[in-house]
N, C-alpha and C. Protein backbone atom coordinates (compact mmCIF):
# COMPACT_ATOMS: atom_id res chain seq x y z
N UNK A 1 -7.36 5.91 -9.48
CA UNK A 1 -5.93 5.91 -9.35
C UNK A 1 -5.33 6.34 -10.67
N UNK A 2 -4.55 7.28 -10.96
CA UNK A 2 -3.81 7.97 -11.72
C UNK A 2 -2.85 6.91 -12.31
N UNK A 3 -2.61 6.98 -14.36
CA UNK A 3 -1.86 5.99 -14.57
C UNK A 3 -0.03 6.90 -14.65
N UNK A 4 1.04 6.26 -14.30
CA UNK A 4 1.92 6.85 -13.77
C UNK A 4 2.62 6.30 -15.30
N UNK A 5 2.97 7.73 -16.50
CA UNK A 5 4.10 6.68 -17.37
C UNK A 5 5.26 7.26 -17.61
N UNK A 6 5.71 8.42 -16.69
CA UNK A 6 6.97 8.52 -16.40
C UNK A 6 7.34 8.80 -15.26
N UNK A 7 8.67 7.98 -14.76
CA UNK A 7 9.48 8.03 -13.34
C UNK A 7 11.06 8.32 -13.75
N UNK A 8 11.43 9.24 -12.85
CA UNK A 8 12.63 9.47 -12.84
C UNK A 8 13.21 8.42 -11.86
N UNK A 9 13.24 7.70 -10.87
CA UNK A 9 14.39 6.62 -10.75
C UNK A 9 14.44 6.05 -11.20
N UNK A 10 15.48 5.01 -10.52
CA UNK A 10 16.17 3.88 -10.72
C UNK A 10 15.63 2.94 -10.23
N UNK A 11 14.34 2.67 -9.74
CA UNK A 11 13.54 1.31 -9.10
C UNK A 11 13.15 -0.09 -9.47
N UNK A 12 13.54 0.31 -10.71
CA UNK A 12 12.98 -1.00 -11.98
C UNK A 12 11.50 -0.87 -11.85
N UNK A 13 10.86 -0.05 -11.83
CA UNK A 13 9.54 0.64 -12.14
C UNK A 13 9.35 0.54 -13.51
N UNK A 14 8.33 -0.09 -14.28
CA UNK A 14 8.27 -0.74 -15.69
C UNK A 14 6.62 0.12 -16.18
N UNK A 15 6.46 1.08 -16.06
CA UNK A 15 4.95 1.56 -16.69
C UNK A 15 4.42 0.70 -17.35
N UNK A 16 4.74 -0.10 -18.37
CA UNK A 16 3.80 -0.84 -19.09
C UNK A 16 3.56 -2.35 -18.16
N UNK A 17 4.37 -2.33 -17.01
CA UNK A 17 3.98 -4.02 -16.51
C UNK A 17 2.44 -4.34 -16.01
N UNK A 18 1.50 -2.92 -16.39
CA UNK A 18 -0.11 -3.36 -15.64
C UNK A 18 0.06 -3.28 -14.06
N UNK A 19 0.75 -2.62 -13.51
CA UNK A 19 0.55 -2.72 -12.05
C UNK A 19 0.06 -0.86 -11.86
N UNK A 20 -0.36 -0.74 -10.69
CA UNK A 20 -0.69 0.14 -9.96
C UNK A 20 0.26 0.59 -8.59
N UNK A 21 0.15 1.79 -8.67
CA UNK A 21 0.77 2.32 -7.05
C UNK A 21 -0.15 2.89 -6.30
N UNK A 22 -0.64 3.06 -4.67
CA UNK A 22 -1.20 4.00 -4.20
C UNK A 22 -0.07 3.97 -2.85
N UNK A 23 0.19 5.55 -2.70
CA UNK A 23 0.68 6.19 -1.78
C UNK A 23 -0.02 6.43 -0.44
N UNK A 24 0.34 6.13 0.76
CA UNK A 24 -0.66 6.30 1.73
C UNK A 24 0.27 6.65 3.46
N UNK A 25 -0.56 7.69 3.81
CA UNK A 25 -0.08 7.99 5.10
C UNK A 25 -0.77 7.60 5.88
N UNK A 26 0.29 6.62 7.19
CA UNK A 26 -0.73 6.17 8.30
C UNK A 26 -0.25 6.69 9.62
N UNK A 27 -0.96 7.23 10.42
CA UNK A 27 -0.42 7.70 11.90
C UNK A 27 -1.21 7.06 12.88
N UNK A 28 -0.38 7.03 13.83
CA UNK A 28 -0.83 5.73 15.09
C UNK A 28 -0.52 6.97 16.55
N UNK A 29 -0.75 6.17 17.32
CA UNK A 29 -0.32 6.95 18.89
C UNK A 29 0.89 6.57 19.39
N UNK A 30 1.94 7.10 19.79
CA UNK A 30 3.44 7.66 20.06
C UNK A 30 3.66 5.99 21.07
N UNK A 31 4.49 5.24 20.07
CA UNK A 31 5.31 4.17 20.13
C UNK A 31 4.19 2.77 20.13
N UNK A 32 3.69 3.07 18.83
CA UNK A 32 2.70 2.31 18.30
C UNK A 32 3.54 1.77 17.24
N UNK A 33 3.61 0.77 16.92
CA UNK A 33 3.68 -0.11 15.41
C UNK A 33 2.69 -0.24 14.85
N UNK A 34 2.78 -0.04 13.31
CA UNK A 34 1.95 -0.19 12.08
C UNK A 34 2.96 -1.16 10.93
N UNK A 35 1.98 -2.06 10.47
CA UNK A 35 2.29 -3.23 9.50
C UNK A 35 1.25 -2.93 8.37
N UNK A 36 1.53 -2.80 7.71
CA UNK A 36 0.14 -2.98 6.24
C UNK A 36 0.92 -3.87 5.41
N UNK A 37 0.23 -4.65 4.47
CA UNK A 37 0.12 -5.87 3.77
C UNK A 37 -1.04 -5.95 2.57
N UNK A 38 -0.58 -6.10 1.63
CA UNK A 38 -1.70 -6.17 0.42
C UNK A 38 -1.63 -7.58 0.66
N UNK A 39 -3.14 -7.43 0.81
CA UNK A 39 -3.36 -9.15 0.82
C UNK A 39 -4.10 -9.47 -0.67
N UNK A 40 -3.15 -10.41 -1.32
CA UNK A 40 -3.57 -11.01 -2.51
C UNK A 40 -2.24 -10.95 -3.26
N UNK A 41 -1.82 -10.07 -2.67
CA UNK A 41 -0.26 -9.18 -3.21
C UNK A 41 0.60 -10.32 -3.43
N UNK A 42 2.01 -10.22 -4.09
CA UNK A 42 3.47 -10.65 -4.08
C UNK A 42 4.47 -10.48 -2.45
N UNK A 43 4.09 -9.65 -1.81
CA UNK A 43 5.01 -9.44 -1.01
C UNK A 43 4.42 -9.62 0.43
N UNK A 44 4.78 -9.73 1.86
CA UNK A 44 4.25 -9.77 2.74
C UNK A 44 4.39 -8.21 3.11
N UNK A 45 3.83 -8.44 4.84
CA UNK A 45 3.55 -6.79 5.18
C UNK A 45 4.90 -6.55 5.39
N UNK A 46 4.45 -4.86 5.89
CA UNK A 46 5.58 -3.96 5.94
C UNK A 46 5.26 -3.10 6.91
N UNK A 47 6.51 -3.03 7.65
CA UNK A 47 6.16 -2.39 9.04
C UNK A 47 6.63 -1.00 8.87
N UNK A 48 5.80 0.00 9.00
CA UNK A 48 6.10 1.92 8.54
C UNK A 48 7.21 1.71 9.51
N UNK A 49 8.03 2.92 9.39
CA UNK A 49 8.78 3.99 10.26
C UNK A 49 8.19 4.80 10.44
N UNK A 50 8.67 5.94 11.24
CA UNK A 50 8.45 6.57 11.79
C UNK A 50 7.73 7.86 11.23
N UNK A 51 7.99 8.24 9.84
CA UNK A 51 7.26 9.00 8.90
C UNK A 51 5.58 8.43 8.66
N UNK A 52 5.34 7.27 8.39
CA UNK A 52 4.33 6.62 8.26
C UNK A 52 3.96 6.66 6.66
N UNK A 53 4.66 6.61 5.93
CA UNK A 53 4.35 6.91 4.67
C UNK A 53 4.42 5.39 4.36
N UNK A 54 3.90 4.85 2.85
CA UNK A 54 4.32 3.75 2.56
C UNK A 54 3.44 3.98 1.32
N UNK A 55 4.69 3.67 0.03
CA UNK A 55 3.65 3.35 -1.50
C UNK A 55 3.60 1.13 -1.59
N UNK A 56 2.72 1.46 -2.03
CA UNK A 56 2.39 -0.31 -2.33
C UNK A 56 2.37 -0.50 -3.74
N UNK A 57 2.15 -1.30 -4.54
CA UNK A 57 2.41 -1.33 -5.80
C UNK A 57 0.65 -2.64 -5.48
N UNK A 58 -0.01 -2.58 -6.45
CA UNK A 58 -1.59 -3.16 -6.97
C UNK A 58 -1.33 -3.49 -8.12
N UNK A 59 -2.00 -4.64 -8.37
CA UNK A 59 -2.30 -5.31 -9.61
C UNK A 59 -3.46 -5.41 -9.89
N UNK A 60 -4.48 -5.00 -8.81
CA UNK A 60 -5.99 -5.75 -9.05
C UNK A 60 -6.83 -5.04 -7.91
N UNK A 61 -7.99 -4.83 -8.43
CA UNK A 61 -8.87 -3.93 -7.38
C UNK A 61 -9.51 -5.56 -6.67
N UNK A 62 -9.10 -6.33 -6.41
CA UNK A 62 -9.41 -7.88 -5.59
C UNK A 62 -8.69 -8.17 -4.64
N UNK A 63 -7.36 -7.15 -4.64
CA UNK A 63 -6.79 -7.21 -3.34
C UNK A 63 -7.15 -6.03 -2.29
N UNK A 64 -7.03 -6.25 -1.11
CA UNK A 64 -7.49 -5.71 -0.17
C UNK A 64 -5.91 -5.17 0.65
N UNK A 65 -6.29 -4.13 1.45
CA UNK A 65 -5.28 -3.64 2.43
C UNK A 65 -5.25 -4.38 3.57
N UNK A 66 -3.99 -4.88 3.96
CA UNK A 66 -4.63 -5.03 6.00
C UNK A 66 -3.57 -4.18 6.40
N UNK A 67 -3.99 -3.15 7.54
CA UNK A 67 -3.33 -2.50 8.48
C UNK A 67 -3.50 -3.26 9.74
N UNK A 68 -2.13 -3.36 10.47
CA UNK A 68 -2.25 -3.56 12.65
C UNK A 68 -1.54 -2.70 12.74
N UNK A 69 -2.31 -2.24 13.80
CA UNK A 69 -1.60 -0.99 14.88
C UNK A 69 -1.53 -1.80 15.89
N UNK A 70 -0.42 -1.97 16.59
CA UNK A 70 0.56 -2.60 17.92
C UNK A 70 1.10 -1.64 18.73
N UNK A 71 0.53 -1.88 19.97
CA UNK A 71 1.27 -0.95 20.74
C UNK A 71 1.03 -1.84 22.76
N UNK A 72 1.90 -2.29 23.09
CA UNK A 72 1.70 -2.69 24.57
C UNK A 72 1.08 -3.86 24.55
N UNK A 73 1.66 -5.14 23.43
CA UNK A 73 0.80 -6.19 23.34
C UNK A 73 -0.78 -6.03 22.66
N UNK A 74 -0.72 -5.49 22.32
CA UNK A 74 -2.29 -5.21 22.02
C UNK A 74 -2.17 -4.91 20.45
N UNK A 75 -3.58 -5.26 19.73
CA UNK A 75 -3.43 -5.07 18.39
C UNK A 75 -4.72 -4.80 18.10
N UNK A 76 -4.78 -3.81 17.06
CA UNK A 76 -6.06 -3.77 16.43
C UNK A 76 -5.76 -3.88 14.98
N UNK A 77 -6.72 -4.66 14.04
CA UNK A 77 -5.88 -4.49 12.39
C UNK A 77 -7.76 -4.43 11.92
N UNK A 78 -7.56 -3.68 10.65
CA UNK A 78 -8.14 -2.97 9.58
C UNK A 78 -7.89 -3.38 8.73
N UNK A 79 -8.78 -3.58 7.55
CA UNK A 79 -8.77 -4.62 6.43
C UNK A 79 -9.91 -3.65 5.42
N UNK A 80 -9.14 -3.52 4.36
CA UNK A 80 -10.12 -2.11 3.27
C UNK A 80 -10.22 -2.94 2.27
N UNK A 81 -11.46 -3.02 1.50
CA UNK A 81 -11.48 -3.32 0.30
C UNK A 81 -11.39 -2.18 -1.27
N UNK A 82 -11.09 -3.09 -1.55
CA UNK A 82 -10.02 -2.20 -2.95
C UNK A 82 -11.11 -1.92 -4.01
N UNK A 83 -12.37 -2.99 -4.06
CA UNK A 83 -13.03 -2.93 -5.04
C UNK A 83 -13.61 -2.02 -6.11
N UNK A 84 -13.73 -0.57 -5.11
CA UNK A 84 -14.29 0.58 -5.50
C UNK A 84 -13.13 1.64 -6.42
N UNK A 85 -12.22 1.34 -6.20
CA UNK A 85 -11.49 1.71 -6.98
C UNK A 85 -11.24 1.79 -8.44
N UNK A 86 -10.74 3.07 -9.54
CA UNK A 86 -11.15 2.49 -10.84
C UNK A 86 -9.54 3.01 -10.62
N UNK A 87 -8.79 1.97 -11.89
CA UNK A 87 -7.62 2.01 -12.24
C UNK A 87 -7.37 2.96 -13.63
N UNK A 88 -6.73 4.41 -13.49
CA UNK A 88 -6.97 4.66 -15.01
C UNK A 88 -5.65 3.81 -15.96
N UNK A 89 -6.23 3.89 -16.77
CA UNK A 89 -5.54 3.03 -17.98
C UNK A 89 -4.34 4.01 -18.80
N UNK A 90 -3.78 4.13 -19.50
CA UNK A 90 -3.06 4.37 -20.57
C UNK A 90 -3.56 4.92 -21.53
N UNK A 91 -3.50 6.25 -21.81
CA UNK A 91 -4.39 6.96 -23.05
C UNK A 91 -3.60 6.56 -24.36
């Protein structure tokens, strides 16, 4: 994962706070819901729109992803581990 130390908004995005971002596109089948959730994270999940895009913000390759795809009562959820991941640092 790429270390990010300049942003042009206004997000209160802090480069030096030690966190991480990864950007991720998820696509499902036509009037499906998707929720992903860093589990270990600060925040609970988050249900995409309709683009399917969603950045997450990481602190730690110890948290894991969970994705559910919902569609007609039915659910399937996906759970990734982060471990393999190397965080680059700050030159």
């Amino acid at each position: 994962m790429l270390y990010i130390d300049e942003y042009g908004g206004d997000s209160g995005f802090d480069p030096d706070d030690g966190t991480h971002f990864v950007a991720l596109h998820a696509v499902a089948d036509t009037g499906s819901t998707i929720t992903v959730e860093v589990l270990g994270g600060q925040g609970g999940p988050v249900t995409l729109d309709s683009d399917g895009v969603v950045i997450l913000q990481l602190a730690s390759t110890a948290e894991k992803l969970k994705f559910v795809a919902s569609k007609n009562g039915m659910a399937q959820t996906k759970i990734f581990d982060l471990t393999a991941l190397i965080f680059q640092e700050a030159e």
